[in-house]
C-alpha atoms as a PDB file:
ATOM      1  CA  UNK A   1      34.718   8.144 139.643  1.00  0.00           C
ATOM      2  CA  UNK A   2      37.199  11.441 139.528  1.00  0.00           C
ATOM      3  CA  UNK A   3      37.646  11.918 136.470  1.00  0.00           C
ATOM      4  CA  UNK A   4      52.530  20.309 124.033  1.00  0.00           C
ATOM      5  CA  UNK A   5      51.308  18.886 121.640  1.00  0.00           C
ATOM      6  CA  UNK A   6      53.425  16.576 120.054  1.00  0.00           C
ATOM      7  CA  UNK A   7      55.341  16.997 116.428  1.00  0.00           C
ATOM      8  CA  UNK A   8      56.643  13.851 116.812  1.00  0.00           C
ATOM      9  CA  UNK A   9      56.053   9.831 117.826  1.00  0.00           C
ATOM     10  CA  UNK A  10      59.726   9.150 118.652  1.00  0.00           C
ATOM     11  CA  UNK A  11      60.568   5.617 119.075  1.00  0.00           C
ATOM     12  CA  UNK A  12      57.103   4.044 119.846  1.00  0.00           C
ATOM     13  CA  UNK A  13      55.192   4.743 117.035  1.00  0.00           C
ATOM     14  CA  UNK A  14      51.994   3.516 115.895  1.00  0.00           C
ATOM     15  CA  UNK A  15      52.106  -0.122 115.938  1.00  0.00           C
ATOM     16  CA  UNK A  16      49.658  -2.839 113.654  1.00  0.00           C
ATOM     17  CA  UNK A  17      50.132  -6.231 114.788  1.00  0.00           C
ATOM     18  CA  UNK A  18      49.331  -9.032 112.425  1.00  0.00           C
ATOM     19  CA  UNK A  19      49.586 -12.969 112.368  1.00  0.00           C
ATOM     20  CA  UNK A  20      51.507 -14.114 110.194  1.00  0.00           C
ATOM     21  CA  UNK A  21      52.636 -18.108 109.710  1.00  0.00           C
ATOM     22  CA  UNK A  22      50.947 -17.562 113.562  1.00  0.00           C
ATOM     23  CA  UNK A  23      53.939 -15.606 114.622  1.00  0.00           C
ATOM     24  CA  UNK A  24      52.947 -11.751 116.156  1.00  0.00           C
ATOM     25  CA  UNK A  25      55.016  -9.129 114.590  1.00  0.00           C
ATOM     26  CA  UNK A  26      55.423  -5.264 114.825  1.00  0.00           C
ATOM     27  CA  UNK A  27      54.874  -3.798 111.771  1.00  0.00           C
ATOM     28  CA  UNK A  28      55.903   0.486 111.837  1.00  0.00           C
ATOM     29  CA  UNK A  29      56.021   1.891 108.985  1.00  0.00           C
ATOM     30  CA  UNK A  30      56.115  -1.462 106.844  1.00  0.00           C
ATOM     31  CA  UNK A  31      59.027  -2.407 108.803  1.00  0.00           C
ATOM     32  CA  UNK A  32      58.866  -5.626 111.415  1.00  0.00           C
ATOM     33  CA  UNK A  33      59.956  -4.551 114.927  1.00  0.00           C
ATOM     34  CA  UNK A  34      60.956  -6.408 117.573  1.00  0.00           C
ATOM     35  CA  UNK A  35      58.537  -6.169 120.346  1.00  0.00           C
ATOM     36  CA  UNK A  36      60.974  -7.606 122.751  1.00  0.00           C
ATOM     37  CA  UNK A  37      63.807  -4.822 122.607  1.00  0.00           C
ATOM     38  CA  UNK A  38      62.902  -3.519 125.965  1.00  0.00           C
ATOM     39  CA  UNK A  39      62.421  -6.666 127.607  1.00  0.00           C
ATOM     40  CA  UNK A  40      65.611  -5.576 130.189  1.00  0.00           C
ATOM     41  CA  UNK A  41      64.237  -1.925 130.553  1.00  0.00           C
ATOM     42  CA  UNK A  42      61.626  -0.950 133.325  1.00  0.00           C
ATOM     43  CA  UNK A  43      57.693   0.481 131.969  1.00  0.00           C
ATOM     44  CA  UNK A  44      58.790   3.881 133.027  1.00  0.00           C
ATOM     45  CA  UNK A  45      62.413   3.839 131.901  1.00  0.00           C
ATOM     46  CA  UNK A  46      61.192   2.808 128.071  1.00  0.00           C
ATOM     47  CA  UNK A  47      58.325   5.519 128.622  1.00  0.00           C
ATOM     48  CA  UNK A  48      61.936   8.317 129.707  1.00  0.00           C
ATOM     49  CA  UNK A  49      63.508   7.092 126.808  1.00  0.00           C
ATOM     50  CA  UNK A  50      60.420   8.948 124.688  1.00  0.00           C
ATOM     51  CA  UNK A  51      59.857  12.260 125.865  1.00  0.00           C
ATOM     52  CA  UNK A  52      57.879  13.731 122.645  1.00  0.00           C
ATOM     53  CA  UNK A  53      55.213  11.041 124.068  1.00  0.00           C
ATOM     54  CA  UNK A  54      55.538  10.999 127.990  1.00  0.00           C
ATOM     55  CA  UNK A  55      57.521  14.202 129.201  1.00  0.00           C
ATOM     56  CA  UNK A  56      54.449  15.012 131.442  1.00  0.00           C
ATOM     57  CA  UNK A  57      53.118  11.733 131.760  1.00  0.00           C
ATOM     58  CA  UNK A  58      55.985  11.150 134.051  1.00  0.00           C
ATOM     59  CA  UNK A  59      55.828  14.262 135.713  1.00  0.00           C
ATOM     60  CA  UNK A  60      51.929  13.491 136.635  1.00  0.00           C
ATOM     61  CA  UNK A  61      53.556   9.431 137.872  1.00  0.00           C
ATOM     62  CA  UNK A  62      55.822  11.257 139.575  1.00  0.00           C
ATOM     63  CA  UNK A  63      53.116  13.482 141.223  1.00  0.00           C
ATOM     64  CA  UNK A  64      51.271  10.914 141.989  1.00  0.00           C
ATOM     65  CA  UNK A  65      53.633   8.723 143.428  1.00  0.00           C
ATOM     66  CA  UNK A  66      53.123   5.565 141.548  1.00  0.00           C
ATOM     67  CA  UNK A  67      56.412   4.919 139.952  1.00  0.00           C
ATOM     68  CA  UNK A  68      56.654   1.522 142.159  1.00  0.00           C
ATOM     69  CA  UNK A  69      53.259   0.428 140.567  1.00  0.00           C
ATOM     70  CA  UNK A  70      53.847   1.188 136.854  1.00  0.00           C
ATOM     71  CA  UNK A  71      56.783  -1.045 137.637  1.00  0.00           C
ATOM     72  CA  UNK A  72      55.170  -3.626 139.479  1.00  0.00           C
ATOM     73  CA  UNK A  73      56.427  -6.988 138.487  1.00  0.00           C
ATOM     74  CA  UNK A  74      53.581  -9.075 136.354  1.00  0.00           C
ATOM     75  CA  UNK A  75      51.973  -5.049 136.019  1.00  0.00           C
ATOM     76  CA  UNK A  76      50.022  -4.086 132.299  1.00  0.00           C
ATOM     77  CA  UNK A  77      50.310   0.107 131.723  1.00  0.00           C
ATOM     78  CA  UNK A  78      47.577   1.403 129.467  1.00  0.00           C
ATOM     79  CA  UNK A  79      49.850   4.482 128.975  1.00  0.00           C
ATOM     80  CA  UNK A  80      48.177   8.279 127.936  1.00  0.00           C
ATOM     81  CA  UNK A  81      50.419  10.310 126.173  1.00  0.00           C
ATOM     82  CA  UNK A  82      51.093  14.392 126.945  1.00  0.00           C
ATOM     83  CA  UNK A  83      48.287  14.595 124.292  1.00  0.00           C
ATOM     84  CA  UNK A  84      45.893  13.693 126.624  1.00  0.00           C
ATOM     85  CA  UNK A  85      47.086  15.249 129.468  1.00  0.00           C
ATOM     86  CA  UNK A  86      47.013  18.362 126.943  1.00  0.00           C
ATOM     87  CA  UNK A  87      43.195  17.421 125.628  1.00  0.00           C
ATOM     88  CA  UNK A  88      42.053  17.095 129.678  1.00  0.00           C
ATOM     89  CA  UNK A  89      43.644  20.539 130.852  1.00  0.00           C
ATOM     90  CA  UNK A  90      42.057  22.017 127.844  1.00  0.00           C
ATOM     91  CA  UNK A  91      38.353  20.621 128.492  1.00  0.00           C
ATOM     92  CA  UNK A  92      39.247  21.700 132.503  1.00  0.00           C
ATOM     93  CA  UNK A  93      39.979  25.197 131.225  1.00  0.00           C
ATOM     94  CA  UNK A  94      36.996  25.447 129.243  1.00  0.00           C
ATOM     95  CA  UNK A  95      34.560  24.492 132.124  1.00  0.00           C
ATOM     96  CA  UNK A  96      36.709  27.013 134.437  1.00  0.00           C
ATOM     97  CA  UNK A  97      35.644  29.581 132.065  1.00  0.00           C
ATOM     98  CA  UNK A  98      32.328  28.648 131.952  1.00  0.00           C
ATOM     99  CA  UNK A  99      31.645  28.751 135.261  1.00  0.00           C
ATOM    100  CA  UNK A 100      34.204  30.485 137.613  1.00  0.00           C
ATOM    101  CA  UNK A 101      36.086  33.402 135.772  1.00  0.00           C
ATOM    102  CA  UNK A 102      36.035  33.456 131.735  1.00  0.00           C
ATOM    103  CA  UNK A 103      40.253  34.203 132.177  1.00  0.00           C
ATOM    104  CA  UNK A 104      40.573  30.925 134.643  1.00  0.00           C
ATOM    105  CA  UNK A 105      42.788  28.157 132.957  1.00  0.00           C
ATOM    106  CA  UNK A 106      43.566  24.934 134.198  1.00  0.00           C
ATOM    107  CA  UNK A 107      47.029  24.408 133.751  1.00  0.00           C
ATOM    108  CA  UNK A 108      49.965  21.472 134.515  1.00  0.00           C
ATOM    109  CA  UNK A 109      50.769  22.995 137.588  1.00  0.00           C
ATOM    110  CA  UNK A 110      47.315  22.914 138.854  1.00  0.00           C
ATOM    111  CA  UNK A 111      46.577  19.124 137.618  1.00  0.00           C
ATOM    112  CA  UNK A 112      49.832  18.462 139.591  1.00  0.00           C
ATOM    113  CA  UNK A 113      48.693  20.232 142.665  1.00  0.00           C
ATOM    114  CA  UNK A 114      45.358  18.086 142.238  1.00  0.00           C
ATOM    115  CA  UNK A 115      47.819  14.881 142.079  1.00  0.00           C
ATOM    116  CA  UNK A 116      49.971  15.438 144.928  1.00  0.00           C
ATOM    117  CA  UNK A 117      46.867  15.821 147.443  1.00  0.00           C
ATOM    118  CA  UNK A 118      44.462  13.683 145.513  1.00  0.00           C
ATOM    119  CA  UNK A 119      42.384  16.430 144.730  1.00  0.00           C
ATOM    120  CA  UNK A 120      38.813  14.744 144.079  1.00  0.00           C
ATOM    121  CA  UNK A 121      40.024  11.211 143.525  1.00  0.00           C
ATOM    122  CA  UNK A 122      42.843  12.668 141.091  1.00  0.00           C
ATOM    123  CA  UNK A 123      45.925  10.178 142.371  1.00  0.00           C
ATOM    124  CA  UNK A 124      43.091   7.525 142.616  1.00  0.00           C
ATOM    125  CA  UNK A 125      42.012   7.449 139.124  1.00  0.00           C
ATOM    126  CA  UNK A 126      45.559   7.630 137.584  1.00  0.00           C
ATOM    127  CA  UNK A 127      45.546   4.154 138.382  1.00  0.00           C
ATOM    128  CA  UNK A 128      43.069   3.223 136.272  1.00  0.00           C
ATOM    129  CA  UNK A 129      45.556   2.707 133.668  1.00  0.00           C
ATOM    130  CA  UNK A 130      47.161  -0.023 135.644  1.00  0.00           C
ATOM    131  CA  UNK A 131      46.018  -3.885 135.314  1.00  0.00           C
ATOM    132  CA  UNK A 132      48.495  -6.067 137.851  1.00  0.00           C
ATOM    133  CA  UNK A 133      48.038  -9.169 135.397  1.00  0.00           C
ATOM    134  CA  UNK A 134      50.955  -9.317 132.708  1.00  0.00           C
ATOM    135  CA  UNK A 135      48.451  -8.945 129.547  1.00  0.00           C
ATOM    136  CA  UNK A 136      50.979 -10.353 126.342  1.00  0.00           C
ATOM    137  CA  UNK A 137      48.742 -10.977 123.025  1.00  0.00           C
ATOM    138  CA  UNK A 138      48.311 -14.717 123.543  1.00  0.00           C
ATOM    139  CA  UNK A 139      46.718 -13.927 126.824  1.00  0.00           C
ATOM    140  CA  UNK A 140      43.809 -11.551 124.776  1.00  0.00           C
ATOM    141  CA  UNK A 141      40.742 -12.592 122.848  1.00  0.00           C
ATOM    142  CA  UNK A 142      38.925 -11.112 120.115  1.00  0.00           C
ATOM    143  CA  UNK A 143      35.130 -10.294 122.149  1.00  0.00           C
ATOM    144  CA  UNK A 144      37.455  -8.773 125.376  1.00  0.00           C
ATOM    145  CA  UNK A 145      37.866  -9.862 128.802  1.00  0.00           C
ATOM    146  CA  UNK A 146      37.461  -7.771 131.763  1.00  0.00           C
ATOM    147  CA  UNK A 147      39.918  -7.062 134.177  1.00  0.00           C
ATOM    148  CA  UNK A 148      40.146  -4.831 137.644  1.00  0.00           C
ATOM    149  CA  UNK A 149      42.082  -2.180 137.215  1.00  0.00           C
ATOM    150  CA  UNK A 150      44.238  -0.327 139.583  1.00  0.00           C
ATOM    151  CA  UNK A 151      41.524   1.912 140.737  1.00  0.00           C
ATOM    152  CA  UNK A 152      39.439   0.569 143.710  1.00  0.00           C
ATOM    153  CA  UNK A 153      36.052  -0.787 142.325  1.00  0.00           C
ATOM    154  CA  UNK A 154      36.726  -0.070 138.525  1.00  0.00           C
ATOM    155  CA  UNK A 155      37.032  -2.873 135.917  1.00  0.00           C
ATOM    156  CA  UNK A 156      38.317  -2.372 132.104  1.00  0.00           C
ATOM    157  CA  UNK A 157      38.030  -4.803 129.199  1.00  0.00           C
ATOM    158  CA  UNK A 158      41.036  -5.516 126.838  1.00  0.00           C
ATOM    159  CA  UNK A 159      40.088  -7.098 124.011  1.00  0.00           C
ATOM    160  CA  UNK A 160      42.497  -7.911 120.647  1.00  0.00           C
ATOM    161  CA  UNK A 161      40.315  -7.526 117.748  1.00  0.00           C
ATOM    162  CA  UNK A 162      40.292  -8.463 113.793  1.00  0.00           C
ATOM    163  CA  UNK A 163      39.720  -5.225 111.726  1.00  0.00           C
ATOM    164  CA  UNK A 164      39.269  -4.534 108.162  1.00  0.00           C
ATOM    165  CA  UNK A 165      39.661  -0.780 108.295  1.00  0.00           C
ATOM    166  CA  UNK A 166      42.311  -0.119 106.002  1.00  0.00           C
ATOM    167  CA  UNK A 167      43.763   3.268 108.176  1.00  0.00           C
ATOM    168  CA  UNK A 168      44.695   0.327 110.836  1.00  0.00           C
ATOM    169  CA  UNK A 169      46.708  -1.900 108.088  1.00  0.00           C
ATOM    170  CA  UNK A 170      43.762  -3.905 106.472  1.00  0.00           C
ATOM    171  CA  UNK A 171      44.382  -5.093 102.997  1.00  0.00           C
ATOM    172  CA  UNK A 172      41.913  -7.020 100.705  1.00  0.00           C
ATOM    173  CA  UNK A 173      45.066  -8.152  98.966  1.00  0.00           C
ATOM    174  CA  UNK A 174      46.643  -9.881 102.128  1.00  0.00           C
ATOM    175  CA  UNK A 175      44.851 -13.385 103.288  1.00  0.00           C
ATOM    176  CA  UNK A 176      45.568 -12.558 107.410  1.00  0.00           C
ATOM    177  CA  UNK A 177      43.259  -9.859 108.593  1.00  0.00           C
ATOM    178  CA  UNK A 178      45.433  -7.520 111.047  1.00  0.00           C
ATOM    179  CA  UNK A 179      44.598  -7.013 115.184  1.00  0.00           C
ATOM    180  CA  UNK A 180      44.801  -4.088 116.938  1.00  0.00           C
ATOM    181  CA  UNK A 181      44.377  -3.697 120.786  1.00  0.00           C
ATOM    182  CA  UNK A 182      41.772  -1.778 122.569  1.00  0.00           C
ATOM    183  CA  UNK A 183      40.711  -0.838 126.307  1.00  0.00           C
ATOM    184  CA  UNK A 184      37.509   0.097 127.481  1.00  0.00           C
ATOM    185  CA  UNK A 185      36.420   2.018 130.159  1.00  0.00           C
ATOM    186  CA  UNK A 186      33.324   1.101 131.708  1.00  0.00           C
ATOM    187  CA  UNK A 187      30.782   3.544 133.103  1.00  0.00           C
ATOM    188  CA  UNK A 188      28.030   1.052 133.802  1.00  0.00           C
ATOM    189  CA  UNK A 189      28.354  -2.971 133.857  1.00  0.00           C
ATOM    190  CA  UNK A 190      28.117  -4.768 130.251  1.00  0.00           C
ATOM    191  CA  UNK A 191      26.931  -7.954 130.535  1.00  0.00           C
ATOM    192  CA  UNK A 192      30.156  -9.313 128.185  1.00  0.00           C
ATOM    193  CA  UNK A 193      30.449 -12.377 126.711  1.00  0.00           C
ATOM    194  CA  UNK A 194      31.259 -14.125 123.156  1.00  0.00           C
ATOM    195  CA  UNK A 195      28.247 -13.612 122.027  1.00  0.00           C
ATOM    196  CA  UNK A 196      28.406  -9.998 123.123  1.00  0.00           C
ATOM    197  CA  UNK A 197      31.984  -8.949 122.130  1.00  0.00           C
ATOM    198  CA  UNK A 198      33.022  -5.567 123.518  1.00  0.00           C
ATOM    199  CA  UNK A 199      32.204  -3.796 119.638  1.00  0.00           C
ATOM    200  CA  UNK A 200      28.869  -4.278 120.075  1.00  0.00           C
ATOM    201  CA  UNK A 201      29.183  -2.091 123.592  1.00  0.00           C
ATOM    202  CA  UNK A 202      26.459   1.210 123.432  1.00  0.00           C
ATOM    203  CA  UNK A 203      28.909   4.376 123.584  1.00  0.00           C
ATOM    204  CA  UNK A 204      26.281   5.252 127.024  1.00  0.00           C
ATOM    205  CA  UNK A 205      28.457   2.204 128.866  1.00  0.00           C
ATOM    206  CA  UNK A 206      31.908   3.104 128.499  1.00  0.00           C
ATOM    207  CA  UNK A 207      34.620   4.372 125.899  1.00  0.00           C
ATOM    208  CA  UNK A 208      36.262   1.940 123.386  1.00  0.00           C
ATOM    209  CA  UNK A 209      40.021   3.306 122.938  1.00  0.00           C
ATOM    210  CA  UNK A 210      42.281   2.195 120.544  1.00  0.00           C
ATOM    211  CA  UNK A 211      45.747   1.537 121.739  1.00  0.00           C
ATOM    212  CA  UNK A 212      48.481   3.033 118.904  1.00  0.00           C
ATOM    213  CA  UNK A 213      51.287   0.696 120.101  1.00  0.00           C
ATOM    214  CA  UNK A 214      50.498  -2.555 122.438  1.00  0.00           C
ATOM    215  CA  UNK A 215      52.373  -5.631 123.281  1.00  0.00           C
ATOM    216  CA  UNK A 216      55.485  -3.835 124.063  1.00  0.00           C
ATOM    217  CA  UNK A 217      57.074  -6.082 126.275  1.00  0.00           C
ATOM    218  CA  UNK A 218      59.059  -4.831 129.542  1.00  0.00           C
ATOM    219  CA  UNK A 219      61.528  -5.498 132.495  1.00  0.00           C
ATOM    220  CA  UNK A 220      58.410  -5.836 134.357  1.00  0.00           C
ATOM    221  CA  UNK A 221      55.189  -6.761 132.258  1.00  0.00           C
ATOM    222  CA  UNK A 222      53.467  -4.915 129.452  1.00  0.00           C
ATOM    223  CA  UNK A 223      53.290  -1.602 128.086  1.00  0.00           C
ATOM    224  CA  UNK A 224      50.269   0.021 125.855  1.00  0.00           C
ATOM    225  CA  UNK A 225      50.218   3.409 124.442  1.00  0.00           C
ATOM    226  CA  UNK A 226      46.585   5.281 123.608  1.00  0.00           C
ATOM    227  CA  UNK A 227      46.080   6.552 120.181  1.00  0.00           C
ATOM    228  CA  UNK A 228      45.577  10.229 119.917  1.00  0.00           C
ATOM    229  CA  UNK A 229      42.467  11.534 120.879  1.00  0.00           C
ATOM    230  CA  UNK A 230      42.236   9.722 124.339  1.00  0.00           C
ATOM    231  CA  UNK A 231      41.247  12.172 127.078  1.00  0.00           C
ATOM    232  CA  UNK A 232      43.024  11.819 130.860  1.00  0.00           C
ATOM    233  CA  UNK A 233      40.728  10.325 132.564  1.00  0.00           C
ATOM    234  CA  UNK A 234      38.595  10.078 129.876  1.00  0.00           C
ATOM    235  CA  UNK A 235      37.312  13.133 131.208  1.00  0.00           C
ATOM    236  CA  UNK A 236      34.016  14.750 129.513  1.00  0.00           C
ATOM    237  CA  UNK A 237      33.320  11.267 127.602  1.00  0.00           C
ATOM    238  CA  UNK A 238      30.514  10.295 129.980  1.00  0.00           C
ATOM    239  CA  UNK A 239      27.255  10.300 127.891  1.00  0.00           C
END
């Protein structure tokens, strides 16, 4: 496996989704959201339309020449935001310095240098975000269900899961306990299963990332958006 900051969220911002009378609804900011407002806009024209969140996001798609596959009919995007790209230069900068010249830094253009040529697997594992099966709510479960990802010989697990941590819209006062959407990268197989729900997954065997918007349904399948704190390529993560 090869392995800005932002002020604001613009238009996607974090999303909670809860059941309600068994109907899924965007809740932002306390407010119900359609989740079907981009339904006639392509993955990476929705992504354009929010450049506090993607501005080099789509400059690394573009680098990498995958614009086709993020809109690939029936395609799910598990979407980093600049964050991450920002969080991933920084870690490459500090290992630069560490090793090669203490004034090195890693910066865009280099990561987009590494892109265009596939630098150690770099175009490779962008796909890793990408799951070709159209991944809507009703299609999740609660334990997680793996899928192969875009990346040759690499499987994630998506997995839709009850929580009652009130910084992700639990209340004690409200009967319907909210969902929120996570993917996990695997670096070893996890023998997965109902009776061994993706939670219960040792931090040694992958990372378990919280999505801060899901279910945002597109032209051509499903968009996802990592909380802050993901890493590209979940670089450095690997206990």
């Amino acid at each position: 496996m090869k392995k800005h900051f932002i002020t604001g969220m613009g238009l996607l911002l974090m999303v909670l989704v809860f059941c309600a009378s068994c109907n899924k609804d965007y809740i932002v900011g306390g407010v119900k959201t359609d989740p079907n407002q981009y339904k006639n806009t392509s993955t990476y024209d929705v992504m354009k339309g929010n450049p506090l969140l993607f501005d080099t996001v789509l400059q690394l798609i573009d680098a990498a020449g995958i614009k086709d596959q993020v809109n690939a009919s029936g395609t799910t995007f598990f979407a980093p935001t600049d964050n991450a790209v920002y969080y991933y230069m920084q870690s490459r900068t500090v290992l630069l310095q560490g090793t090669v010249d203490q004034y090195a830094k890693f910066g865009l253009d280099s990561l987009l240098y590494y892109l265009k040529n596939n630098i150690d697997g770099t175009r490779d594992s962008l796909q890793m975000y990408l799951v070709h099966t159209p991944l809507p709510f009703s299609a999740l479960t609660n334990h997680g269900t793996k899928y192969p990802t875009g990346l040759l010989n690499d499987t994630a697990i998506v997995s839709y899961e009850f929580t009652k941590d009130e910084n992700l819209g639990y209340n004690s006062l409200v009967s319907n306990v909210p969902q929120v959407e996570y993917y996990t990268h695997l670096w070893a197989p996890f023998p997965l299963g109902p009776n061994l729900p993706i939670d219960s997954m040792p931090s040694e065997i992958g990372v378990h990332s919280l999505m801060q918007t899901a279910g945002v349904t597109t032209q051509n399948g499903v968009l996802n958006v990592f909380a802050t704190g993901h890493i590209l390529f979940f670089y450095g993560t690997k206990q």
